[in-house]
PDB file of N, CA and C in Angstrom:
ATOM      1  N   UNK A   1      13.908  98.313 149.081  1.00  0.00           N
ATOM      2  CA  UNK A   1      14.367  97.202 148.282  1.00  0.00           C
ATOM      3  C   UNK A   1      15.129  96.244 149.198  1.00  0.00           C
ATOM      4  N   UNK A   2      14.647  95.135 149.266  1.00  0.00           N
ATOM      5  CA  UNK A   2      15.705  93.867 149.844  1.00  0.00           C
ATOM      6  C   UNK A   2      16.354  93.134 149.235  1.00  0.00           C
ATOM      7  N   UNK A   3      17.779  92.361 149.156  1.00  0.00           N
ATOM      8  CA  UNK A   3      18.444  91.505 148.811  1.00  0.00           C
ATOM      9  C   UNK A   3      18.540  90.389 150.054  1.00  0.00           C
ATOM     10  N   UNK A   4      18.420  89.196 149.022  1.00  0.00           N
ATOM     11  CA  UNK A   4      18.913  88.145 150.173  1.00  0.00           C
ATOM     12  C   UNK A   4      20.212  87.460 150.256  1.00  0.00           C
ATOM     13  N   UNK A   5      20.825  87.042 151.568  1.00  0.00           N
ATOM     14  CA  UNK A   5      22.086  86.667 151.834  1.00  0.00           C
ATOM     15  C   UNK A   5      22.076  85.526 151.452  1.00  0.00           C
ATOM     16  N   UNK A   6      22.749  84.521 151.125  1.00  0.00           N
ATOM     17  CA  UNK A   6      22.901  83.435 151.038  1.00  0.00           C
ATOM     18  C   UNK A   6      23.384  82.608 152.273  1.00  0.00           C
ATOM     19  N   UNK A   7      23.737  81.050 152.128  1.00  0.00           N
ATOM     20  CA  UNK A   7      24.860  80.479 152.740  1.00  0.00           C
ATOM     21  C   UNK A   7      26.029  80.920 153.337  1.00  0.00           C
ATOM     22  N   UNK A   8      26.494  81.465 152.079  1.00  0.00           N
ATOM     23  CA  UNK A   8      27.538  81.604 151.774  1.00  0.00           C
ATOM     24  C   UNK A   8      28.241  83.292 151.852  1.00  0.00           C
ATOM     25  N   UNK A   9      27.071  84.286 152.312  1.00  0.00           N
ATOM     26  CA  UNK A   9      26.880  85.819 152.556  1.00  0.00           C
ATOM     27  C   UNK A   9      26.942  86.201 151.703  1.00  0.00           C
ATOM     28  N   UNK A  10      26.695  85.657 150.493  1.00  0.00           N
ATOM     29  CA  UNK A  10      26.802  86.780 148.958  1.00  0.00           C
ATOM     30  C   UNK A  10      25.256  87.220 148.925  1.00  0.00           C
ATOM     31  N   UNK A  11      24.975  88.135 148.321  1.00  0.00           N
ATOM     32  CA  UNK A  11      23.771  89.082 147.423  1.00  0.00           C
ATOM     33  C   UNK A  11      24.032  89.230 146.189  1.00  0.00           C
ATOM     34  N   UNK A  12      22.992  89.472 145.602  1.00  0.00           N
ATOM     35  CA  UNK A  12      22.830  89.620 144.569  1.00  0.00           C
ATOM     36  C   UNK A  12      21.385  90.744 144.201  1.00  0.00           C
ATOM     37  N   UNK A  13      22.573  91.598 143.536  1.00  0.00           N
ATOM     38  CA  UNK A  13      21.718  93.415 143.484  1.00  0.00           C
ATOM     39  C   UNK A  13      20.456  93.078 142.254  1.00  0.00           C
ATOM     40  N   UNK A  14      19.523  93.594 142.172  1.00  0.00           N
ATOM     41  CA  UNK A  14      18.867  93.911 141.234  1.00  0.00           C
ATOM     42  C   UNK A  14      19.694  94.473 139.755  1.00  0.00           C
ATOM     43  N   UNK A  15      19.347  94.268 138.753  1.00  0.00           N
ATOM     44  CA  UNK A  15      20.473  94.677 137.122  1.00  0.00           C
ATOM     45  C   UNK A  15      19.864  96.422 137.362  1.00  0.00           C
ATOM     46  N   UNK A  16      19.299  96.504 137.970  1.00  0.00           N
ATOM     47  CA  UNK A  16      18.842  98.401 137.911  1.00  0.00           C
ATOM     48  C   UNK A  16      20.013  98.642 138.550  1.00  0.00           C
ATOM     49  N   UNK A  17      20.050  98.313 140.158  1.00  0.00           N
ATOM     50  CA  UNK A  17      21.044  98.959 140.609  1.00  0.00           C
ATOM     51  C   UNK A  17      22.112  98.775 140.098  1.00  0.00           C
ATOM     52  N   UNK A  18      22.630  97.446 139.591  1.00  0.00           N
ATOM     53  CA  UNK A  18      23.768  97.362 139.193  1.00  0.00           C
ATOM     54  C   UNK A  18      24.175  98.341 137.673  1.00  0.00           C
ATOM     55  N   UNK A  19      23.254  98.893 137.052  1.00  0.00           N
ATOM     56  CA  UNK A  19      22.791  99.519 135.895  1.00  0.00           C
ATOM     57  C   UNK A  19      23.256 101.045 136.085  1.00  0.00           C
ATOM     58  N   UNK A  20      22.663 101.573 137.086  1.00  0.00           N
ATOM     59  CA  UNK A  20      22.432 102.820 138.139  1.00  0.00           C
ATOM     60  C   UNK A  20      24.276 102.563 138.453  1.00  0.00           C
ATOM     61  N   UNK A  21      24.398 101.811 139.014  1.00  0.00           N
ATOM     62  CA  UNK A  21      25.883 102.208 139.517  1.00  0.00           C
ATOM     63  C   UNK A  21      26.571 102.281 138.345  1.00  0.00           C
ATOM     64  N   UNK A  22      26.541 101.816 137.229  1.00  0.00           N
ATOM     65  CA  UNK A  22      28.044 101.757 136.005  1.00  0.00           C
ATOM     66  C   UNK A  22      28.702 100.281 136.188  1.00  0.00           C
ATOM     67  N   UNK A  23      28.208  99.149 137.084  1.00  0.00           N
ATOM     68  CA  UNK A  23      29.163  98.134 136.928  1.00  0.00           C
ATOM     69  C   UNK A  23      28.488  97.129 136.377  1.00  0.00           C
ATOM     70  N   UNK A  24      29.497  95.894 136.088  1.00  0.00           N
ATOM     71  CA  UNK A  24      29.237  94.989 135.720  1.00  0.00           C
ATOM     72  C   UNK A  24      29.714  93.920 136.251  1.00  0.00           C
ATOM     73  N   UNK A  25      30.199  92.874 135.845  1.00  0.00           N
ATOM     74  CA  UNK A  25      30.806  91.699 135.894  1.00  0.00           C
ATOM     75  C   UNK A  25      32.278  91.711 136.362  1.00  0.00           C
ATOM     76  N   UNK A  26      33.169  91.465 137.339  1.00  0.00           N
ATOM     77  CA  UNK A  26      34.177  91.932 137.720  1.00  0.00           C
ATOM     78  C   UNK A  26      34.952  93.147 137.919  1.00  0.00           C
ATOM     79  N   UNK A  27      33.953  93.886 137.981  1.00  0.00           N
ATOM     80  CA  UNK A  27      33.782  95.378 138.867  1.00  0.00           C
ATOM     81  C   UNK A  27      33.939  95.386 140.110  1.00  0.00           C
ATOM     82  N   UNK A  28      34.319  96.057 140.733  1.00  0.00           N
ATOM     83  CA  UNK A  28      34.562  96.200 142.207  1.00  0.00           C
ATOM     84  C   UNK A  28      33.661  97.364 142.600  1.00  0.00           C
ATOM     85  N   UNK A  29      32.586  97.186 144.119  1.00  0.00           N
ATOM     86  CA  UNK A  29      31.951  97.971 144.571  1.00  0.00           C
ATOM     87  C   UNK A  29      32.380  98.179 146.296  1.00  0.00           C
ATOM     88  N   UNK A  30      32.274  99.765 145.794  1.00  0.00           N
ATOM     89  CA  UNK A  30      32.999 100.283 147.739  1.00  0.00           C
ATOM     90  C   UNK A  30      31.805 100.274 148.724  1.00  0.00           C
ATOM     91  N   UNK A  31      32.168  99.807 149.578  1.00  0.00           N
ATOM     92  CA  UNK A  31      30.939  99.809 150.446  1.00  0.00           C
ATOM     93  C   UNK A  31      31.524 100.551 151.992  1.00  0.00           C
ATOM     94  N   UNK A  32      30.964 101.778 152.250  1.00  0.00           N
ATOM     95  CA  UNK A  32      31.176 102.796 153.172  1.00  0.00           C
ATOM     96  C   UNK A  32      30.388 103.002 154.180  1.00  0.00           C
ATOM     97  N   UNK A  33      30.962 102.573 155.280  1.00  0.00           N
ATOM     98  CA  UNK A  33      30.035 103.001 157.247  1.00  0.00           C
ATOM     99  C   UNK A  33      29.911 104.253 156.980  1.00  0.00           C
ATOM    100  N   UNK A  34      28.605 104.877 156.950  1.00  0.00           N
ATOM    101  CA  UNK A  34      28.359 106.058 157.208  1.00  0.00           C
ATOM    102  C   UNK A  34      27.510 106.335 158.797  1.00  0.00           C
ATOM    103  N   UNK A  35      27.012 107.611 159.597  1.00  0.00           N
ATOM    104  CA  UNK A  35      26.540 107.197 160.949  1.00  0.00           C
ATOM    105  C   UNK A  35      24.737 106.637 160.191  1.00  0.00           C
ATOM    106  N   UNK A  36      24.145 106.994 159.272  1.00  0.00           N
ATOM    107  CA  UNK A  36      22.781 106.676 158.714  1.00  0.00           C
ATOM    108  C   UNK A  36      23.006 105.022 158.103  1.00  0.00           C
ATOM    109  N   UNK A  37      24.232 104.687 157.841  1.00  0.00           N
ATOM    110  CA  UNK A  37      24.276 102.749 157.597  1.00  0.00           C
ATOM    111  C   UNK A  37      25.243 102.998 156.525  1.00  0.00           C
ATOM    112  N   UNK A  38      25.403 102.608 155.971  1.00  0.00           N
ATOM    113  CA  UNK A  38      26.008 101.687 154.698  1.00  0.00           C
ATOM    114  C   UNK A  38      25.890 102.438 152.978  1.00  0.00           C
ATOM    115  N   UNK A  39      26.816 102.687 152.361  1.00  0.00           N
ATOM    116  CA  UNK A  39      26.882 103.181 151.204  1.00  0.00           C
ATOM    117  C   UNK A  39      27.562 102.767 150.553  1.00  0.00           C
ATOM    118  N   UNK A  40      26.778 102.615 149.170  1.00  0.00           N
ATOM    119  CA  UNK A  40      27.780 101.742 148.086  1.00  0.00           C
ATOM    120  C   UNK A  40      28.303 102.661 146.742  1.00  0.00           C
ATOM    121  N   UNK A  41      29.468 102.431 146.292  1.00  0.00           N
ATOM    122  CA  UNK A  41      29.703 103.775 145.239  1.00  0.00           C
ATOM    123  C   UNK A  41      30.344 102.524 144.139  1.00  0.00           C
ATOM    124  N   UNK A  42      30.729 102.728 143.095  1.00  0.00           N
ATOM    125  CA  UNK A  42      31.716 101.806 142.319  1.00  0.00           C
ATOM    126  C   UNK A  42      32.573 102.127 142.353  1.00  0.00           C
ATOM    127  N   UNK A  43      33.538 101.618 142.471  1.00  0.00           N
ATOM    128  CA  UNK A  43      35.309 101.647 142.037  1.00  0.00           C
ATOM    129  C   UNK A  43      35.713 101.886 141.234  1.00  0.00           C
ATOM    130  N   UNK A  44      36.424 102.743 140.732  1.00  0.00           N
ATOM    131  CA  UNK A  44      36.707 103.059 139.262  1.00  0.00           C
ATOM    132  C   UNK A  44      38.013 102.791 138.613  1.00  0.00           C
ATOM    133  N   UNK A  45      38.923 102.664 139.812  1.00  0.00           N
ATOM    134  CA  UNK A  45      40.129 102.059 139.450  1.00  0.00           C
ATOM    135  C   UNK A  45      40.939 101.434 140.213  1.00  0.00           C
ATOM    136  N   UNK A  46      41.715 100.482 140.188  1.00  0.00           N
ATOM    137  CA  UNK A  46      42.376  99.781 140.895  1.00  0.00           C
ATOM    138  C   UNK A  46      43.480 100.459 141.041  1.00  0.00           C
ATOM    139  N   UNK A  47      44.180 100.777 142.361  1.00  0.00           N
ATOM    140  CA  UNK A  47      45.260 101.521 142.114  1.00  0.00           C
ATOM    141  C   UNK A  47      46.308 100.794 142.363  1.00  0.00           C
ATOM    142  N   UNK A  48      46.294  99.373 142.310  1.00  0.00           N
ATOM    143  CA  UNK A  48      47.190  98.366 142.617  1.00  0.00           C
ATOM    144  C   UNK A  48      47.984  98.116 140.823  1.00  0.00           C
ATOM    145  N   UNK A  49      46.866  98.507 140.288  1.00  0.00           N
ATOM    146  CA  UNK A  49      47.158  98.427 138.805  1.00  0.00           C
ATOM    147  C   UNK A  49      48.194  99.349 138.441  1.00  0.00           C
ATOM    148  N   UNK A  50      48.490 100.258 139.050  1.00  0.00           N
ATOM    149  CA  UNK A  50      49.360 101.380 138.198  1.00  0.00           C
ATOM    150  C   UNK A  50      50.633 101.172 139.021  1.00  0.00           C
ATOM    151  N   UNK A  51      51.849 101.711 137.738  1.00  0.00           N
ATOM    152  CA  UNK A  51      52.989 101.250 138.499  1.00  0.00           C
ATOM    153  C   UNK A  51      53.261 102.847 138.991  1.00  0.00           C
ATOM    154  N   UNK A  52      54.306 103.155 139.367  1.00  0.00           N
ATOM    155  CA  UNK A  52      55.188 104.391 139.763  1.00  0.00           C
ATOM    156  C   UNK A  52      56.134 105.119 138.292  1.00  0.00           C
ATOM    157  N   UNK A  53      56.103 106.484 138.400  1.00  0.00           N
ATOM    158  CA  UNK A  53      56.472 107.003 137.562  1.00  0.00           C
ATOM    159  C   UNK A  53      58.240 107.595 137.560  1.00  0.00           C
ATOM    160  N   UNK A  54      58.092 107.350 139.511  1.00  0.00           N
ATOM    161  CA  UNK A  54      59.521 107.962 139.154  1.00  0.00           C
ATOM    162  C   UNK A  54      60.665 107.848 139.259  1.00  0.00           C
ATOM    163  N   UNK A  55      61.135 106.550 138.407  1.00  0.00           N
ATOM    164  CA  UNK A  55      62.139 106.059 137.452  1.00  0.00           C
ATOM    165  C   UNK A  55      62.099 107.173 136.011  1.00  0.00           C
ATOM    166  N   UNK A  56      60.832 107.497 135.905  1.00  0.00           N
ATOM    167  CA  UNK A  56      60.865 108.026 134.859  1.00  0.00           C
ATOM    168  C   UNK A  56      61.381 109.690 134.615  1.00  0.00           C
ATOM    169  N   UNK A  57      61.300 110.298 135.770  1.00  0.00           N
ATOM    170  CA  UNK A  57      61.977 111.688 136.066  1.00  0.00           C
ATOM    171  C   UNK A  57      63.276 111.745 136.165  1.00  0.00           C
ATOM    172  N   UNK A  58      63.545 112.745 135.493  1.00  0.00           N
ATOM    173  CA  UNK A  58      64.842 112.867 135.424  1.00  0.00           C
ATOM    174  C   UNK A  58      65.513 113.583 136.725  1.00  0.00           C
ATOM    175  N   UNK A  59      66.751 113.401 137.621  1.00  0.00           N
ATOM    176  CA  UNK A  59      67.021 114.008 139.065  1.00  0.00           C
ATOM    177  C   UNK A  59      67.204 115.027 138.657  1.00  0.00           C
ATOM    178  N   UNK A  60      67.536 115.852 137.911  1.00  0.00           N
ATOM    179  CA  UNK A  60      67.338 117.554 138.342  1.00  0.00           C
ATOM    180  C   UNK A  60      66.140 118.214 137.486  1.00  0.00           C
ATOM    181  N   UNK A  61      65.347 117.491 137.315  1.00  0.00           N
ATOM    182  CA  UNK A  61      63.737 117.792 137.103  1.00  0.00           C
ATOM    183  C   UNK A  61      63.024 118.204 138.876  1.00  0.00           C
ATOM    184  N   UNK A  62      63.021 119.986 138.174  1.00  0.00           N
ATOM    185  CA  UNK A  62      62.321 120.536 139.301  1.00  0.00           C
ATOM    186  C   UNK A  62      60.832 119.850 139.639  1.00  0.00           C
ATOM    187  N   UNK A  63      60.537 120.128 140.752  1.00  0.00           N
ATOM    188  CA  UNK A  63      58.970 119.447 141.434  1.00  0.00           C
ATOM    189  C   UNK A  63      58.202 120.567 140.774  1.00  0.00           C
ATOM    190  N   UNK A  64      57.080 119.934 140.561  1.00  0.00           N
ATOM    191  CA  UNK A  64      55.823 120.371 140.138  1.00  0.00           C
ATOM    192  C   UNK A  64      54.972 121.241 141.248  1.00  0.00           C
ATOM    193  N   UNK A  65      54.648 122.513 140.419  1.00  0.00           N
ATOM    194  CA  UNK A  65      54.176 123.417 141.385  1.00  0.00           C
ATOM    195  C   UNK A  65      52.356 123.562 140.777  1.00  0.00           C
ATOM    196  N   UNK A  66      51.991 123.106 141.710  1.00  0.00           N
ATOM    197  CA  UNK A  66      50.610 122.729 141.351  1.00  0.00           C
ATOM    198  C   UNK A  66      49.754 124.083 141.703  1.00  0.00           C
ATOM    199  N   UNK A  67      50.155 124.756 142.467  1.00  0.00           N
ATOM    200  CA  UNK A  67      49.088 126.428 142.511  1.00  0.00           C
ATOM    201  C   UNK A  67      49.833 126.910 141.459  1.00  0.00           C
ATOM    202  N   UNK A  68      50.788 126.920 140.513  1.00  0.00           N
ATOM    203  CA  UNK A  68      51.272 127.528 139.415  1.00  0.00           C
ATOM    204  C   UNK A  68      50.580 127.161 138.313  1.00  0.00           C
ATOM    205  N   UNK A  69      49.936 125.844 138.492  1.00  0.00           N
ATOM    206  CA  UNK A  69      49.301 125.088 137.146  1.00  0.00           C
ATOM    207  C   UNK A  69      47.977 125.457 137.251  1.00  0.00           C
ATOM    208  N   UNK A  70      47.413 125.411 138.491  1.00  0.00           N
ATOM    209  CA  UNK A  70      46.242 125.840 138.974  1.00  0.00           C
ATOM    210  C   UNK A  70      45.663 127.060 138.171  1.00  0.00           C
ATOM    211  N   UNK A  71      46.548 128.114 138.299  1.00  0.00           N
ATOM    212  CA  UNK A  71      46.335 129.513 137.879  1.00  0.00           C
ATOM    213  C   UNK A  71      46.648 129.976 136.844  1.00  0.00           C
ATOM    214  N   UNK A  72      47.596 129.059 135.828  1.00  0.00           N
ATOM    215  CA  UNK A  72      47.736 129.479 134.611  1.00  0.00           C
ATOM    216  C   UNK A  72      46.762 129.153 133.578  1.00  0.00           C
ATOM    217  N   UNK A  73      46.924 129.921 132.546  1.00  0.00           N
ATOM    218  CA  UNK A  73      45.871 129.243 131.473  1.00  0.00           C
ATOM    219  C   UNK A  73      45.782 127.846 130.396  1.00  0.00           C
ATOM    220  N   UNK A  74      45.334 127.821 130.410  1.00  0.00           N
ATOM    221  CA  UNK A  74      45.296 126.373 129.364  1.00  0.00           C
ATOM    222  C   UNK A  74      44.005 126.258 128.367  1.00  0.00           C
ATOM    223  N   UNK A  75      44.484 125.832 127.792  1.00  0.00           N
ATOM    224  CA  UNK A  75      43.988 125.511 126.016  1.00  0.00           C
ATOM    225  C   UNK A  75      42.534 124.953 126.376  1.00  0.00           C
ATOM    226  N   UNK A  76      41.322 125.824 126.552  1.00  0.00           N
ATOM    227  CA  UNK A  76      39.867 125.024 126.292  1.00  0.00           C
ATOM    228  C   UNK A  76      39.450 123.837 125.921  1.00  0.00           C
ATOM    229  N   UNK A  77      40.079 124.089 124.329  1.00  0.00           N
ATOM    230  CA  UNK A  77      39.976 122.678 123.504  1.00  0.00           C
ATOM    231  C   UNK A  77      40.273 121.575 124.214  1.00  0.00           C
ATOM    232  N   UNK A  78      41.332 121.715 125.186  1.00  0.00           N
ATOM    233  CA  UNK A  78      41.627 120.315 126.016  1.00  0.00           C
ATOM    234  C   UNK A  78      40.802 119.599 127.489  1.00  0.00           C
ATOM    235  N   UNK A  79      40.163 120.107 127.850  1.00  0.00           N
ATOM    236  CA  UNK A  79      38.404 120.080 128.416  1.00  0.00           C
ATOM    237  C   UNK A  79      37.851 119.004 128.137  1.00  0.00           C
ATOM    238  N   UNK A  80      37.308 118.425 129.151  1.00  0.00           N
ATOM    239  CA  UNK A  80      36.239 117.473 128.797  1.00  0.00           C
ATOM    240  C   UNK A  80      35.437 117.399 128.021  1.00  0.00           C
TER     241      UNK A  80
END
């Protein structure tokens, strides 16, 4: 499949691929040097968008032990 560059270096994907990837219209697409060329994935979130949480912790709120959460059980129902 070819796309052509413009003037201006923009392309413009086929609506399959763009279909195939999940994006649309002010979507952001990652584009990754691999050693075989070039790979494109979609972006799924901006992480410029999210603020910081911890204002929201309280100071003698112990740290989170994540091989503890790892290994305990949890509720099925809450599953994808």
């Amino acid at each position: 499949m070819y796309v052509k560059v413009t003037s201006k270096r923009q392309v413009t994907f086929p609506k399959r691929v763009l279909d195939a990837l999940g994006v649309g219209p002010g979507d952001q697409i990652e584009l990754s040097e691999t050693p075989d060329g070039f790979t494109l994935k979609p972006r799924r979130f901006q992480p410029e968008k999210f603020g910081t949480l911890a204002d929201l912790i309280p100071e003698n709120h112990p740290p989170f032990d994540i091989r503890k959460f790892r290994d305990g059980t949890h509720d099925s129902s809450l599953r994808d």
